[in-house]
PDB file of N, CA and C in Angstrom:
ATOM      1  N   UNK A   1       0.841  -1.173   0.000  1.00  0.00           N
ATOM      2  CA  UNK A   1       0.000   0.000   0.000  1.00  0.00           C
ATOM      3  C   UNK A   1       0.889   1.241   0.000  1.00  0.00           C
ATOM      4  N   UNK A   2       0.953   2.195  -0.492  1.00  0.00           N
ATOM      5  CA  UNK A   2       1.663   3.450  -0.966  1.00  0.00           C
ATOM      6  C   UNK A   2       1.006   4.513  -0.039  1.00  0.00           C
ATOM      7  N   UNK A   3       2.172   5.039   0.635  1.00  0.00           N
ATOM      8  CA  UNK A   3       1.741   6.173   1.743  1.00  0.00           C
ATOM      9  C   UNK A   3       1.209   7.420   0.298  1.00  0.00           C
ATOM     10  N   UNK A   4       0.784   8.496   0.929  1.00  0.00           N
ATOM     11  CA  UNK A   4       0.669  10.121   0.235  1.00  0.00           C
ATOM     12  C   UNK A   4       1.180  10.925   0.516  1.00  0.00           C
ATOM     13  N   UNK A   5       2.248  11.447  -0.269  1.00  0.00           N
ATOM     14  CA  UNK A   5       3.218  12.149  -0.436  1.00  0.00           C
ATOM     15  C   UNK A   5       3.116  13.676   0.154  1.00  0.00           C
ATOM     16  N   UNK A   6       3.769  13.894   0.856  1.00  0.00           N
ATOM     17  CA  UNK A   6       3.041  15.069   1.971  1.00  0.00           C
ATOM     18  C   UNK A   6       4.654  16.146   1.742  1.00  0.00           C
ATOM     19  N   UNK A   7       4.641  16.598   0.825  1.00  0.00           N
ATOM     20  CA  UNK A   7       5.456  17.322   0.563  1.00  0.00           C
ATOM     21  C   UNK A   7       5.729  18.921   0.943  1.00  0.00           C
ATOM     22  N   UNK A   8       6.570  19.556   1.292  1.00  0.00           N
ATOM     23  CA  UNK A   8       7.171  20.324   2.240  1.00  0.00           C
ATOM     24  C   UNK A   8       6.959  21.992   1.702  1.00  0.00           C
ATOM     25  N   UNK A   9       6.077  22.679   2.050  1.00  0.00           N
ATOM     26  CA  UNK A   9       5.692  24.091   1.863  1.00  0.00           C
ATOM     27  C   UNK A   9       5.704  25.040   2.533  1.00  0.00           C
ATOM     28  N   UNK A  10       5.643  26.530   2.064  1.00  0.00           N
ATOM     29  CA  UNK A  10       5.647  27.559   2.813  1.00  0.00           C
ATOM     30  C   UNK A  10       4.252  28.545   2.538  1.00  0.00           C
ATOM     31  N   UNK A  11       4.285  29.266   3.445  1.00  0.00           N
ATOM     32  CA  UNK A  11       3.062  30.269   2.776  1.00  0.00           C
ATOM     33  C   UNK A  11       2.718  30.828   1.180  1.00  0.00           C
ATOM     34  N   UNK A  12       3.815  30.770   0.368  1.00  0.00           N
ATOM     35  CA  UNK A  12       4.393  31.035  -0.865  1.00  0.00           C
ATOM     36  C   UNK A  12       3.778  29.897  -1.834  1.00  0.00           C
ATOM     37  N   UNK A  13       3.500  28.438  -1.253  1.00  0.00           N
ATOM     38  CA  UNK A  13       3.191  27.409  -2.059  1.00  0.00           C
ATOM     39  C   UNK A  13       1.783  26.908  -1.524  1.00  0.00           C
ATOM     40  N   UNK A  14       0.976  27.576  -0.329  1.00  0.00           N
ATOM     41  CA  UNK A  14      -0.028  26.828   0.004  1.00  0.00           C
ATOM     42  C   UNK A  14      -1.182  26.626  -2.043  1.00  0.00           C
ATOM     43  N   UNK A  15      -0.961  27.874  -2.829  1.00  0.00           N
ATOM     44  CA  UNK A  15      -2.483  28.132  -3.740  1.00  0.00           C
ATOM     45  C   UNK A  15      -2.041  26.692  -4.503  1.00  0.00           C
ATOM     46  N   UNK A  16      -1.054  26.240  -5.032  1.00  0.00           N
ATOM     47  CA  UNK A  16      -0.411  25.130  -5.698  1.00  0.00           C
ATOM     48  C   UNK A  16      -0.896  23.915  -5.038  1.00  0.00           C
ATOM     49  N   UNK A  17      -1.097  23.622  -3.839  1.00  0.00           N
ATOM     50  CA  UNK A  17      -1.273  22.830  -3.283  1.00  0.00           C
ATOM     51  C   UNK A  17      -3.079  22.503  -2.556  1.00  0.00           C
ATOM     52  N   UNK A  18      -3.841  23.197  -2.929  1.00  0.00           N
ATOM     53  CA  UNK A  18      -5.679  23.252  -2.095  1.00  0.00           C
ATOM     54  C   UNK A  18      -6.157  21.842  -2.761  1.00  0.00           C
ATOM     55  N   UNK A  19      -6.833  21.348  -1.212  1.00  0.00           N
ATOM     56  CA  UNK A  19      -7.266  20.099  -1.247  1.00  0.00           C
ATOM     57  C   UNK A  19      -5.931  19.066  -1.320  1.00  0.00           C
ATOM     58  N   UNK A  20      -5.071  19.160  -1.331  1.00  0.00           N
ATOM     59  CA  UNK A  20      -4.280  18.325  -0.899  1.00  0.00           C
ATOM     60  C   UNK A  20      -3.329  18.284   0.667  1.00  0.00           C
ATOM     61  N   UNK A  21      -2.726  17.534   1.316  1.00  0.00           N
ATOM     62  CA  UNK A  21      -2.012  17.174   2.214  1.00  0.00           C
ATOM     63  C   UNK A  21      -0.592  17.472   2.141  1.00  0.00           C
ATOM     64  N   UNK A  22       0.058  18.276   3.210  1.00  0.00           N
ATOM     65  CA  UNK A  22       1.217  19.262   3.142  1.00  0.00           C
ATOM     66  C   UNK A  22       1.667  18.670   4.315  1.00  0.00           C
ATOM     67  N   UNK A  23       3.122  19.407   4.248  1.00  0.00           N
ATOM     68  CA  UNK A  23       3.520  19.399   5.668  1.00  0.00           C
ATOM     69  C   UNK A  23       4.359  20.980   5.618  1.00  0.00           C
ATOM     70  N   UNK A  24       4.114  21.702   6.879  1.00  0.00           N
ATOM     71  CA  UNK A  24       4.767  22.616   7.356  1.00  0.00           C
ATOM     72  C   UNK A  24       5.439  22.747   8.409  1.00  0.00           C
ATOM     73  N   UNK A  25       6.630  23.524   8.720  1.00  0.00           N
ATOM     74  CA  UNK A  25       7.587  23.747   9.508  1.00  0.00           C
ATOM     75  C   UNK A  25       7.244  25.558   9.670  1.00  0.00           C
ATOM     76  N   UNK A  26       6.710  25.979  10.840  1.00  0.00           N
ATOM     77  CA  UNK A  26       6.627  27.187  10.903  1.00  0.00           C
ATOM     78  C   UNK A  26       6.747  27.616  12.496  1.00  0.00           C
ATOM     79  N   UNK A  27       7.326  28.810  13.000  1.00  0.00           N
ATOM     80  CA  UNK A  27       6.845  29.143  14.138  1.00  0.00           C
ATOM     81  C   UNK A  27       5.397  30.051  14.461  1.00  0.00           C
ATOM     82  N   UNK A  28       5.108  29.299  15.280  1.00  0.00           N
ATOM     83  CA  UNK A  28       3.468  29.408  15.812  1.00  0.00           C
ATOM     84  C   UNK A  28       3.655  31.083  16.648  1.00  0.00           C
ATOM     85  N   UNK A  29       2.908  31.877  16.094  1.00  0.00           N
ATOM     86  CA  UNK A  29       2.883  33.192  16.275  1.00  0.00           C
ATOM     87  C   UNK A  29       1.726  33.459  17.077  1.00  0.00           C
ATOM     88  N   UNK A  30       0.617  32.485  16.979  1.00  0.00           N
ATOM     89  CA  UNK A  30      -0.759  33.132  17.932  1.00  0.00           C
ATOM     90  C   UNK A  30      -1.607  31.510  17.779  1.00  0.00           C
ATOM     91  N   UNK A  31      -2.079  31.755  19.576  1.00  0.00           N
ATOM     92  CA  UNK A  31      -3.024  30.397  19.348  1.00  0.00           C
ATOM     93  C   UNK A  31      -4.219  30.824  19.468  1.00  0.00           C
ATOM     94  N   UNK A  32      -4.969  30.903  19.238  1.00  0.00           N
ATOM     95  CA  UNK A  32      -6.873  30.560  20.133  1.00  0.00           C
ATOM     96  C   UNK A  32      -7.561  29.548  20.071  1.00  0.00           C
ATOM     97  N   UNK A  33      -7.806  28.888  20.851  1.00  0.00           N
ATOM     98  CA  UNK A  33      -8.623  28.078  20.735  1.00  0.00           C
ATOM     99  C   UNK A  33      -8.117  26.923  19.945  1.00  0.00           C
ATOM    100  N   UNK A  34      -9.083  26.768  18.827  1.00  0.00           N
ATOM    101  CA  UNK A  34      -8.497  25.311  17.951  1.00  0.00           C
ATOM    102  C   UNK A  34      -7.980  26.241  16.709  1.00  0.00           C
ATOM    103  N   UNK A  35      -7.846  27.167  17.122  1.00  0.00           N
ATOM    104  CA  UNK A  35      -7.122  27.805  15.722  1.00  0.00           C
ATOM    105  C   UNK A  35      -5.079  27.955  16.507  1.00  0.00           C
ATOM    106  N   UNK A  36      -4.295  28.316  15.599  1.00  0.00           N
ATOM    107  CA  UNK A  36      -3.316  29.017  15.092  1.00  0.00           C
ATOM    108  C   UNK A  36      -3.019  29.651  13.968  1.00  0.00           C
ATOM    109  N   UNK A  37      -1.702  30.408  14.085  1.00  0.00           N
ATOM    110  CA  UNK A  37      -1.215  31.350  13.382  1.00  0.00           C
ATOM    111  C   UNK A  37       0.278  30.674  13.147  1.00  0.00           C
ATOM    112  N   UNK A  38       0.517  30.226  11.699  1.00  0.00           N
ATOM    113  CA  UNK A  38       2.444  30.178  11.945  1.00  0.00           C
ATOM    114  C   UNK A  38       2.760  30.441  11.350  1.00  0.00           C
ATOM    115  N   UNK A  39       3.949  30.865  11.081  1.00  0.00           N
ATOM    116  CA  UNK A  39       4.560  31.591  10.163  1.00  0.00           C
ATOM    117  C   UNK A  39       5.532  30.923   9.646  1.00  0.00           C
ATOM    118  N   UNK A  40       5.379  30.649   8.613  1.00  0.00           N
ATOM    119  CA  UNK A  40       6.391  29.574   7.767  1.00  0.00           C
ATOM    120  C   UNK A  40       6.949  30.288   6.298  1.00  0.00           C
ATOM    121  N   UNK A  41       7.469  31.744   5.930  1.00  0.00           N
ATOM    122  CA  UNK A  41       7.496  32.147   5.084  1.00  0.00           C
ATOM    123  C   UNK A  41       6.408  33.505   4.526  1.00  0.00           C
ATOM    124  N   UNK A  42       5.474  34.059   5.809  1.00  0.00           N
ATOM    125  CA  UNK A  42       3.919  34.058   5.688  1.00  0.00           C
ATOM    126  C   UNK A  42       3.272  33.518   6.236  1.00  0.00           C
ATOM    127  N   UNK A  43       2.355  34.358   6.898  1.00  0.00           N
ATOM    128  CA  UNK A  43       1.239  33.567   8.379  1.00  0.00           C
ATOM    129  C   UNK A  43       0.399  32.673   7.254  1.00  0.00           C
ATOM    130  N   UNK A  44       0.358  31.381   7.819  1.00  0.00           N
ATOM    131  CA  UNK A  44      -0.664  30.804   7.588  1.00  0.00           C
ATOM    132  C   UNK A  44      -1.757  30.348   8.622  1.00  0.00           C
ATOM    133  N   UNK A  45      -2.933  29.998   8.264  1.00  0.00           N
ATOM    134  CA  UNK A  45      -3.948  29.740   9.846  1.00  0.00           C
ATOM    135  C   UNK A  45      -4.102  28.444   9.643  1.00  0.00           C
ATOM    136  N   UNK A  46      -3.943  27.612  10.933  1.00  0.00           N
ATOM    137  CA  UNK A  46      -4.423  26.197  11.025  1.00  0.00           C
ATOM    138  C   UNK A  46      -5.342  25.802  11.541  1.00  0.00           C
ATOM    139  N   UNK A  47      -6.028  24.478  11.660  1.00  0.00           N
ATOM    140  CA  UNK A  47      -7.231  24.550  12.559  1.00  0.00           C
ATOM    141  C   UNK A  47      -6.692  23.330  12.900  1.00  0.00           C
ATOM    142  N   UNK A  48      -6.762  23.297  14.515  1.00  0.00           N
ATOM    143  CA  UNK A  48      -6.100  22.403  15.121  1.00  0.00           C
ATOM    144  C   UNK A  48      -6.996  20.942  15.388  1.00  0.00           C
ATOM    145  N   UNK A  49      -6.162  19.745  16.018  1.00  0.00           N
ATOM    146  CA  UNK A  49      -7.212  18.942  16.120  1.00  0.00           C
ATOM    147  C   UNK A  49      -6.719  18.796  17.809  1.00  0.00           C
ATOM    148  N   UNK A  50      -7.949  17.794  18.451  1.00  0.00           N
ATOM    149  CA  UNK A  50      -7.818  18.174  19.923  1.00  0.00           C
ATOM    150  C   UNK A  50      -6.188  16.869  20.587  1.00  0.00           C
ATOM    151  N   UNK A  51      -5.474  16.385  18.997  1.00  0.00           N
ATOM    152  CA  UNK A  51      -4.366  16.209  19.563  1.00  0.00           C
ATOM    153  C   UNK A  51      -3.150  17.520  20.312  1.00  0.00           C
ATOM    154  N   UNK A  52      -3.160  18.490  19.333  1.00  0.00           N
ATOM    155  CA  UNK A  52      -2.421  19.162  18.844  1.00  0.00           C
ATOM    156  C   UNK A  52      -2.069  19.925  20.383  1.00  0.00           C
ATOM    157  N   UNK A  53      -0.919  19.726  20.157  1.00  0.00           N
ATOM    158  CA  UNK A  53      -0.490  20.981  21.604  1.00  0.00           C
ATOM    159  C   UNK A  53       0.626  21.082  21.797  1.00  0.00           C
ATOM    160  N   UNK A  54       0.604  22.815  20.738  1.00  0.00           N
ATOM    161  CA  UNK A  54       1.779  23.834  20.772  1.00  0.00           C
ATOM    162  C   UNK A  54       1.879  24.737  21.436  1.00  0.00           C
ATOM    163  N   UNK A  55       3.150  25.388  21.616  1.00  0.00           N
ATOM    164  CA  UNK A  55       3.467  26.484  22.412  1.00  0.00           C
ATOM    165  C   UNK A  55       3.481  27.546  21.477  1.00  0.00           C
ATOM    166  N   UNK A  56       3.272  29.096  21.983  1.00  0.00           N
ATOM    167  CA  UNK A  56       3.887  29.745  21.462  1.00  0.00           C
ATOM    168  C   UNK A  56       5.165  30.633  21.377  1.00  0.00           C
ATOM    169  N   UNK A  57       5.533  31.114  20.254  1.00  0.00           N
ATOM    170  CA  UNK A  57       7.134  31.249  19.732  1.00  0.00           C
ATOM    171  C   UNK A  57       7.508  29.791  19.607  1.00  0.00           C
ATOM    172  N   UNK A  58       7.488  28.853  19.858  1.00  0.00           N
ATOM    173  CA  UNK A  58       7.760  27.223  19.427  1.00  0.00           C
ATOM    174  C   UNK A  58       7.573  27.318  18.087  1.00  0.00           C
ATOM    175  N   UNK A  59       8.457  26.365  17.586  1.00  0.00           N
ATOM    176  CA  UNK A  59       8.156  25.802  15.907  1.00  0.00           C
ATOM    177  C   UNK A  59       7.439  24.843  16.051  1.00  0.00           C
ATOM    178  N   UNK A  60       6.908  24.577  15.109  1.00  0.00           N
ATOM    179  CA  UNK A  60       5.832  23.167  15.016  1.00  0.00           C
ATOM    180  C   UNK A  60       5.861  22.991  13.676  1.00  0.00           C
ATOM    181  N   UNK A  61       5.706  22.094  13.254  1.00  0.00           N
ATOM    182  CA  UNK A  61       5.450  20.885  12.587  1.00  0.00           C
ATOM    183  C   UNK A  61       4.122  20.650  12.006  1.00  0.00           C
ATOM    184  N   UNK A  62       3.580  20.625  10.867  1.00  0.00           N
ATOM    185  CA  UNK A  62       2.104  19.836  10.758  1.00  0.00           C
ATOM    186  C   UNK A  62       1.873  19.719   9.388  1.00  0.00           C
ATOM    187  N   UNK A  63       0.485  18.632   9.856  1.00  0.00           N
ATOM    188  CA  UNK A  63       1.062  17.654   8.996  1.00  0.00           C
ATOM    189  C   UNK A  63      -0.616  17.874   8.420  1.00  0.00           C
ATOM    190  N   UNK A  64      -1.030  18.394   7.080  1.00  0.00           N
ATOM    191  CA  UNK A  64      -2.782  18.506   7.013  1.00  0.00           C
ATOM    192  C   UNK A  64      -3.012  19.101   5.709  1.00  0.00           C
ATOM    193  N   UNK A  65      -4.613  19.029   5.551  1.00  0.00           N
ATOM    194  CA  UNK A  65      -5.090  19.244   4.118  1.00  0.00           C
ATOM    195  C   UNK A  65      -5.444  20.527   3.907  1.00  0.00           C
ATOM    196  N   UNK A  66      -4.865  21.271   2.621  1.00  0.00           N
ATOM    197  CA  UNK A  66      -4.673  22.790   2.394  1.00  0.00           C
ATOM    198  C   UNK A  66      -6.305  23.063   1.986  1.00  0.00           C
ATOM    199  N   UNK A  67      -6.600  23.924   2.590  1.00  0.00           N
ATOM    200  CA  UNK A  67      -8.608  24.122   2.277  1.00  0.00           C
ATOM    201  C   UNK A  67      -8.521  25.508   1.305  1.00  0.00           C
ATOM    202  N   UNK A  68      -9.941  25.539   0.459  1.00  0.00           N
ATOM    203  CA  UNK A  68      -9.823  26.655  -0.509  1.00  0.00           C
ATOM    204  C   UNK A  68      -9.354  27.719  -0.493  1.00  0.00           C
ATOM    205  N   UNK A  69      -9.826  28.257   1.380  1.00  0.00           N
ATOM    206  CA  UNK A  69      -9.298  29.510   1.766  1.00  0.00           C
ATOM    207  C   UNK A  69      -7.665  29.663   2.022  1.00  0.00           C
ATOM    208  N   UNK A  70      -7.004  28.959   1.536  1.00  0.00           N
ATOM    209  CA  UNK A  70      -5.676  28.156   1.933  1.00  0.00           C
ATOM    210  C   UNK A  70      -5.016  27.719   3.870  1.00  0.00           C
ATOM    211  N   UNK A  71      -6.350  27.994   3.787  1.00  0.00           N
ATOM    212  CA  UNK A  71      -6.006  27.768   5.270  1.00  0.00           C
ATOM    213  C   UNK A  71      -5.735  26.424   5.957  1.00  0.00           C
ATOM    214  N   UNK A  72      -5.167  25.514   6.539  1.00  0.00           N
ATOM    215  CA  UNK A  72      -5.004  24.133   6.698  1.00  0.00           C
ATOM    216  C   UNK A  72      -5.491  23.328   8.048  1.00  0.00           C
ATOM    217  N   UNK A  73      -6.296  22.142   7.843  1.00  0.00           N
ATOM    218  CA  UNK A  73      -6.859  21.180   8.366  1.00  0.00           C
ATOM    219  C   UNK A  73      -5.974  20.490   8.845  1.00  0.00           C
ATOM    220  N   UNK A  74      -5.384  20.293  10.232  1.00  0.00           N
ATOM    221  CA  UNK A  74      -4.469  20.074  10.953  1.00  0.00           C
ATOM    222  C   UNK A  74      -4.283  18.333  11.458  1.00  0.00           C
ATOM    223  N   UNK A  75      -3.704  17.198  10.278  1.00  0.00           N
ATOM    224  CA  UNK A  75      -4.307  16.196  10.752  1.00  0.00           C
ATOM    225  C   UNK A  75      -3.018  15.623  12.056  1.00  0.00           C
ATOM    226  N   UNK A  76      -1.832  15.930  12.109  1.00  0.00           N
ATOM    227  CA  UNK A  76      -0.994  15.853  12.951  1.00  0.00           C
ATOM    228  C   UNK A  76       0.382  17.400  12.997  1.00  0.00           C
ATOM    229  N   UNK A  77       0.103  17.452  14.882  1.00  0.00           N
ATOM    230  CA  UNK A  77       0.700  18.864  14.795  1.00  0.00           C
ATOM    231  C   UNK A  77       1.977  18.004  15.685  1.00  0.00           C
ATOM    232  N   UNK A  78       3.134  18.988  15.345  1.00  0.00           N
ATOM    233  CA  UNK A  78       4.715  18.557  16.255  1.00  0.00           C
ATOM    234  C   UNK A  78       4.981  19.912  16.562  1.00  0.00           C
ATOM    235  N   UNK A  79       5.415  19.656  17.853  1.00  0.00           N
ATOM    236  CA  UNK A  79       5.941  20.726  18.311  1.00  0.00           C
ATOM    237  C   UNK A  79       7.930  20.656  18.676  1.00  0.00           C
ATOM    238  N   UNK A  80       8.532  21.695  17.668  1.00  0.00           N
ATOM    239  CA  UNK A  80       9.804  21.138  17.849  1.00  0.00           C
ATOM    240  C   UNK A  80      10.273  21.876  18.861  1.00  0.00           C
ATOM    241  N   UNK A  81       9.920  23.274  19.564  1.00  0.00           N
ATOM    242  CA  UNK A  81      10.434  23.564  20.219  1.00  0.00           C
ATOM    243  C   UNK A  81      10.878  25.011  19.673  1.00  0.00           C
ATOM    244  N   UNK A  82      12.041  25.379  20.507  1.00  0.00           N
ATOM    245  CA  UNK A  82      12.428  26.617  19.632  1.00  0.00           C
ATOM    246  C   UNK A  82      13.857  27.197  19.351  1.00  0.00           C
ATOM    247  N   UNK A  83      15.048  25.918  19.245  1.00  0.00           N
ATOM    248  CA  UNK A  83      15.894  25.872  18.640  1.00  0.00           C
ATOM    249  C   UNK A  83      15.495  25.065  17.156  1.00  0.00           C
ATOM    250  N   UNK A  84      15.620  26.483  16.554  1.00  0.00           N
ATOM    251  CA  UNK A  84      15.230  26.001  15.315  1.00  0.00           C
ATOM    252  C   UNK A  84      15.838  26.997  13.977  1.00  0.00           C
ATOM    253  N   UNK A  85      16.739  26.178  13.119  1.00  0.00           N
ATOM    254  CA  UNK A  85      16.950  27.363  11.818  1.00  0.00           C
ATOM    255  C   UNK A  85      16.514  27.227  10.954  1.00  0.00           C
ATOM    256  N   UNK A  86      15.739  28.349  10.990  1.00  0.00           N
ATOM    257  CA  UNK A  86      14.426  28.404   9.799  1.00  0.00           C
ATOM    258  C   UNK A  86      15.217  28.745   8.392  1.00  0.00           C
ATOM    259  N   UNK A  87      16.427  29.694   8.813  1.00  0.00           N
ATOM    260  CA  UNK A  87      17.043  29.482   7.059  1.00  0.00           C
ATOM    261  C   UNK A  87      17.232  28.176   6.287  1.00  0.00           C
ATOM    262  N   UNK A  88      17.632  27.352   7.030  1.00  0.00           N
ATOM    263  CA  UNK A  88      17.725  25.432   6.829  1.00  0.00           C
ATOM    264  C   UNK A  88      16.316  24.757   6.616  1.00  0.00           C
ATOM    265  N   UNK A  89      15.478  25.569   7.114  1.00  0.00           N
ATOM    266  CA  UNK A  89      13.716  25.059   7.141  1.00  0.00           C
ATOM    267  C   UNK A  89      14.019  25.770   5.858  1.00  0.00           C
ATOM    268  N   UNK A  90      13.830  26.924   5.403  1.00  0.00           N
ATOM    269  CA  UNK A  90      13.430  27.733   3.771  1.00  0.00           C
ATOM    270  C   UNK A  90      14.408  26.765   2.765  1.00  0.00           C
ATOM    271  N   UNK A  91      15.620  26.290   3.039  1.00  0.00           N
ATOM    272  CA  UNK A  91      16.076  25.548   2.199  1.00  0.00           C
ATOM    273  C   UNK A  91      15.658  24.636   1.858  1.00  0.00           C
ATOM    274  N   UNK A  92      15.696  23.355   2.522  1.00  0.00           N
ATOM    275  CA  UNK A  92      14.776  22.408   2.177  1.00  0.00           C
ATOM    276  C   UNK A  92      13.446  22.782   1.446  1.00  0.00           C
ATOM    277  N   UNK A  93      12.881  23.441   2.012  1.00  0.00           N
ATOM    278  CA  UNK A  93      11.202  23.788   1.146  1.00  0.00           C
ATOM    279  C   UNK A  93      11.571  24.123  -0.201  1.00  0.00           C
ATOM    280  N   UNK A  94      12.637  25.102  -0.683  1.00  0.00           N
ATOM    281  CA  UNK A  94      12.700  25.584  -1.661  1.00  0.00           C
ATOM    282  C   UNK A  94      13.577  24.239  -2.781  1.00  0.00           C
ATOM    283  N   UNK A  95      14.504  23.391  -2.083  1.00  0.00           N
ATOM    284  CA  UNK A  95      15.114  22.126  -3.097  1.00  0.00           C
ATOM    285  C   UNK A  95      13.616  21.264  -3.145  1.00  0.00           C
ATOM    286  N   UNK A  96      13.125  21.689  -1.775  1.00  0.00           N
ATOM    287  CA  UNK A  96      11.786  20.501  -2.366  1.00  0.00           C
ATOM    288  C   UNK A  96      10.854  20.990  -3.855  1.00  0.00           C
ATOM    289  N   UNK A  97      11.068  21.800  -3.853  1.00  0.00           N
ATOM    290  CA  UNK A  97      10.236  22.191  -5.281  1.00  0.00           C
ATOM    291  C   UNK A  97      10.438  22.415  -6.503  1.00  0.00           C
ATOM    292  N   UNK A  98      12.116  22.941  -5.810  1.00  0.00           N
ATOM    293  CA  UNK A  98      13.128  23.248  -7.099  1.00  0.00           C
ATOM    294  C   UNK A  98      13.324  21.283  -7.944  1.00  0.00           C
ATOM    295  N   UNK A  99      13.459  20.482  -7.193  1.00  0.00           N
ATOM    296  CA  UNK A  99      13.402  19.022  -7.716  1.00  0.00           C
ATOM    297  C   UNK A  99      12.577  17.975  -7.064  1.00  0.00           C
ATOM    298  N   UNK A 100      11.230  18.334  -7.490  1.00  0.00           N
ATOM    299  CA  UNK A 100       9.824  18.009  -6.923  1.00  0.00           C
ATOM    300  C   UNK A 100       9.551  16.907  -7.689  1.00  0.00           C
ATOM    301  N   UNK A 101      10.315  16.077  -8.812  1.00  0.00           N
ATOM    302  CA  UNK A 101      10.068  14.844  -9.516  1.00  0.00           C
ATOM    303  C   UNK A 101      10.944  14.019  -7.960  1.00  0.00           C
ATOM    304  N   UNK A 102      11.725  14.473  -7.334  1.00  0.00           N
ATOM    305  CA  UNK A 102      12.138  12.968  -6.094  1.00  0.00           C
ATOM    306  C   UNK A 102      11.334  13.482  -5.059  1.00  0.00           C
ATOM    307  N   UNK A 103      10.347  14.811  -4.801  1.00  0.00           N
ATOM    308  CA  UNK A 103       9.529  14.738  -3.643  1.00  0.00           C
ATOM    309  C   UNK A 103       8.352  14.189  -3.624  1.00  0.00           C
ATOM    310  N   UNK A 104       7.829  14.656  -5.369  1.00  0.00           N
ATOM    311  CA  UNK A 104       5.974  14.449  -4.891  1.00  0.00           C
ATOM    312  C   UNK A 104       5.374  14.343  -6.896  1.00  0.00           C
ATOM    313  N   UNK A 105       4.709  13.703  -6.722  1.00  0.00           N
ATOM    314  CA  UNK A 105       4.158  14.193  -8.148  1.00  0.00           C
ATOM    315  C   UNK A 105       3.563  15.521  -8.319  1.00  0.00           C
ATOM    316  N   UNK A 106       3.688  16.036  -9.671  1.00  0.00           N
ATOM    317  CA  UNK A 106       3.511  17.655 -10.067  1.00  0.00           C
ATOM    318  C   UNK A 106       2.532  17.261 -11.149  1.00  0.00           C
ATOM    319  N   UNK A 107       1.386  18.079 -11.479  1.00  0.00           N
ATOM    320  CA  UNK A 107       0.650  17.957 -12.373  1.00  0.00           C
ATOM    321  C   UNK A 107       0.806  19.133 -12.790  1.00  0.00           C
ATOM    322  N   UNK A 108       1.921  19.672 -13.149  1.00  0.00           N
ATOM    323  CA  UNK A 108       2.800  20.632 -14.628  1.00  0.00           C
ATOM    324  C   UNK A 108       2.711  20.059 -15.798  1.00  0.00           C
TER     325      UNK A 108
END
């Protein structure tokens, strides 16, 4: 059985990606409730599930389906903490796309 390819984005790539399953690396800027705010390149908003439990200024992790409004459906959240280099996070995101035939299929 073949997992789904949950390939690595920033606020910059959520419109490319609606209705499909992402993963982001961002620091979490604002919580309420079952919502957040992270900033991965550009605030994006998540909607959390009642696993999920981040800090804020923490990076997190998550793992969910990009919705029309590009806002994302949170199906697993990580919290890494907050030693974190996000220039090394923007790299990766950006080789992930720059050679997206070894990350994910592209319908280009």
């Amino acid at each position: 059985m073949a997992s789904e390819a949950t390939p690595r984005v920033n606020a910059k790539y959520l419109d490319s990606f609606t209705n499909q399953t992402v993963r982001i690396l961002g620091k979490v800027v604002s919580l309420r409730g079952d919502t957040a705010t992270i900033d991965a390149n550009g605030s994006i908003n998540v909607h959390l599930n009642r696993d999920a439990h981040l800090q804020l200024n923490n990076a997190a992790e998550v793992v969910g389906k990009v919705q029309q409004d590009l806002s994302v459906k949170v199906f697993q959240a990580t919290d890494f903490g907050s030693n974190i280099d996000f220039n090394a996070v923007e790299a990766v995101v950006d080789a992930t796309h720059r050679y997206k035939e070894i990350f994910y299929d592209s319908n280009d």
